[in-house]
Protein backbone atom coordinates (compact mmCIF):
# COMPACT_ATOMS: atom_id res chain seq x y z
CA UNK A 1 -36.00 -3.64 10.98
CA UNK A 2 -38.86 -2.99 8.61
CA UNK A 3 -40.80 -1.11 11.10
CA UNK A 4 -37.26 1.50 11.55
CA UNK A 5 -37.62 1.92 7.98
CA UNK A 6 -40.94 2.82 7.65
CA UNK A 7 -39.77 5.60 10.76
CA UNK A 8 -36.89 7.23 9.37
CA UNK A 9 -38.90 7.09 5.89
CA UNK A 10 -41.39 9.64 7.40
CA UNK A 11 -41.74 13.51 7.00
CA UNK A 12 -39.08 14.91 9.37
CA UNK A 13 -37.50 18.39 9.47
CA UNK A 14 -33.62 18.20 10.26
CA UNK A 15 -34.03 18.65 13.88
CA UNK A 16 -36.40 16.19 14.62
CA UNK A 17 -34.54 13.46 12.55
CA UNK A 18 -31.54 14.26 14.59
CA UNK A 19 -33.45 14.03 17.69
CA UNK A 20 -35.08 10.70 16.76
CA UNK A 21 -32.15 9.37 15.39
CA UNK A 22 -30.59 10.46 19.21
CA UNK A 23 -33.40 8.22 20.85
CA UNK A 24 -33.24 4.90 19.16
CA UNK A 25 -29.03 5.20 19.55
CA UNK A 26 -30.00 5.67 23.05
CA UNK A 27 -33.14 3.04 23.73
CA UNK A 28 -32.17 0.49 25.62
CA UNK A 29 -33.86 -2.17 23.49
CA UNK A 30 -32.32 -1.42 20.12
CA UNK A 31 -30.89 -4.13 18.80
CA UNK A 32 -28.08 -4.34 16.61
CA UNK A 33 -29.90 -4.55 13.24
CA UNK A 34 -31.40 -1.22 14.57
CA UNK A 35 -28.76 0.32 15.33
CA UNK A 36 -26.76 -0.73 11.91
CA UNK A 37 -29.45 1.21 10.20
CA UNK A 38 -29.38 4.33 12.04
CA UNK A 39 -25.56 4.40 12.11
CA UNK A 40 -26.25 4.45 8.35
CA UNK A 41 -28.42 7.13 8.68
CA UNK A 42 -26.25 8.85 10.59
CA UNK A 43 -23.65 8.54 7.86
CA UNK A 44 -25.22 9.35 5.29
CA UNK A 45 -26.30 13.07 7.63
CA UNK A 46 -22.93 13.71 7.74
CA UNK A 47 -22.50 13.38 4.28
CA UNK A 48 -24.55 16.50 3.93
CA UNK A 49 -23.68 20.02 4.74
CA UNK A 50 -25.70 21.91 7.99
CA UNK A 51 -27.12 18.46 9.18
CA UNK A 52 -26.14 17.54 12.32
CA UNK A 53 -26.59 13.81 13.82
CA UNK A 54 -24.14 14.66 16.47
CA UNK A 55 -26.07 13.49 19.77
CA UNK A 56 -26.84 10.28 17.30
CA UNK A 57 -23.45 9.35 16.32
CA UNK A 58 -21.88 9.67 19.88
CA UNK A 59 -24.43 7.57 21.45
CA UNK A 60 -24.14 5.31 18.71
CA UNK A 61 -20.12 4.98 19.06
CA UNK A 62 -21.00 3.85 23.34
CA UNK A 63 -23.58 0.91 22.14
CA UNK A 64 -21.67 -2.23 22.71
CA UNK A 65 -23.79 -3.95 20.05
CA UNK A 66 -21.96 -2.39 17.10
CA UNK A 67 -18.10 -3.25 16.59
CA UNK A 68 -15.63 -0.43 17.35
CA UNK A 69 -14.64 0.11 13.63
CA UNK A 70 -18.15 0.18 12.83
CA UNK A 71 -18.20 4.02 14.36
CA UNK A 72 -14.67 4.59 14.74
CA UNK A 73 -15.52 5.63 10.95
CA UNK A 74 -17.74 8.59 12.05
CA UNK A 75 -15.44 11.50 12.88
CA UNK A 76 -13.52 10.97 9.37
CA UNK A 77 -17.04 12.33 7.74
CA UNK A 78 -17.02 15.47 5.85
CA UNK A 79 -19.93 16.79 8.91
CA UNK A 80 -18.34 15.97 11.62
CA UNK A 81 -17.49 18.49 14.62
CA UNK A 82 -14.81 18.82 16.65
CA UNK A 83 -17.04 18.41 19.36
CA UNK A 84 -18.45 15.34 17.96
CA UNK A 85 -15.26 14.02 17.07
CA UNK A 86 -14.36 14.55 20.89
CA UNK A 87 -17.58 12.91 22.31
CA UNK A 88 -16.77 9.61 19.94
CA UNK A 89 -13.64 9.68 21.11
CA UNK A 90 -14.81 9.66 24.75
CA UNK A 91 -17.44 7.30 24.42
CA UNK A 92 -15.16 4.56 22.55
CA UNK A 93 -12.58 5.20 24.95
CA UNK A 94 -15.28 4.56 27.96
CA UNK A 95 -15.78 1.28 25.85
CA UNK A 96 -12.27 0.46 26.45
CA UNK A 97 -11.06 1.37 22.76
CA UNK A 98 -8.36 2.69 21.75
């Protein structure tokens, strides 16, 4: 986990954090720990006004590794979209969630 750290520590512009933050959701060898830390990330984003981890939090709500209420927590944050609140929704319910 030290090494995703030292990652999201680095000089990013909003964008590109986004877009990593997308890929590691995504990579097939993330491991929980990993993706604990960039649902936190992700959380903290939303916190903010005009950043959007959208593509980050929807992949991050159709990982099986993290529990439901782990990201079922995500559309209730001040940045969330409709659109991400939709794409949670769908990915939890492809998860069998309800």
């Amino acid at each position: 986990m030290a090494d995703i750290d030292r990652l999201l520590a680095g000089e990013f512009d909003q964008w590109e954090r986004n877009n990593f933050l997308r890929l590691v959701a995504q990579h097939p060898h993330a491991d929980r720990g990993v993706l604990l830390r960039v649902l936190q990330e992700t959380e903290v984003l939303l916190r903010q006004p005009d950043v959007r981890p959208y593509a980050a939090a929807i992949a991050l709500a159709g990982r099986q590794e993290l529990e439901i209420h782990e990201v079922r927590r995500l559309p209730g944050l001040p940045g969330a979209s409709k659109r991400m609140r939709r794409g949670v929704a769908r990915a939890l319910l492809r998860r069998g969630a309800r």
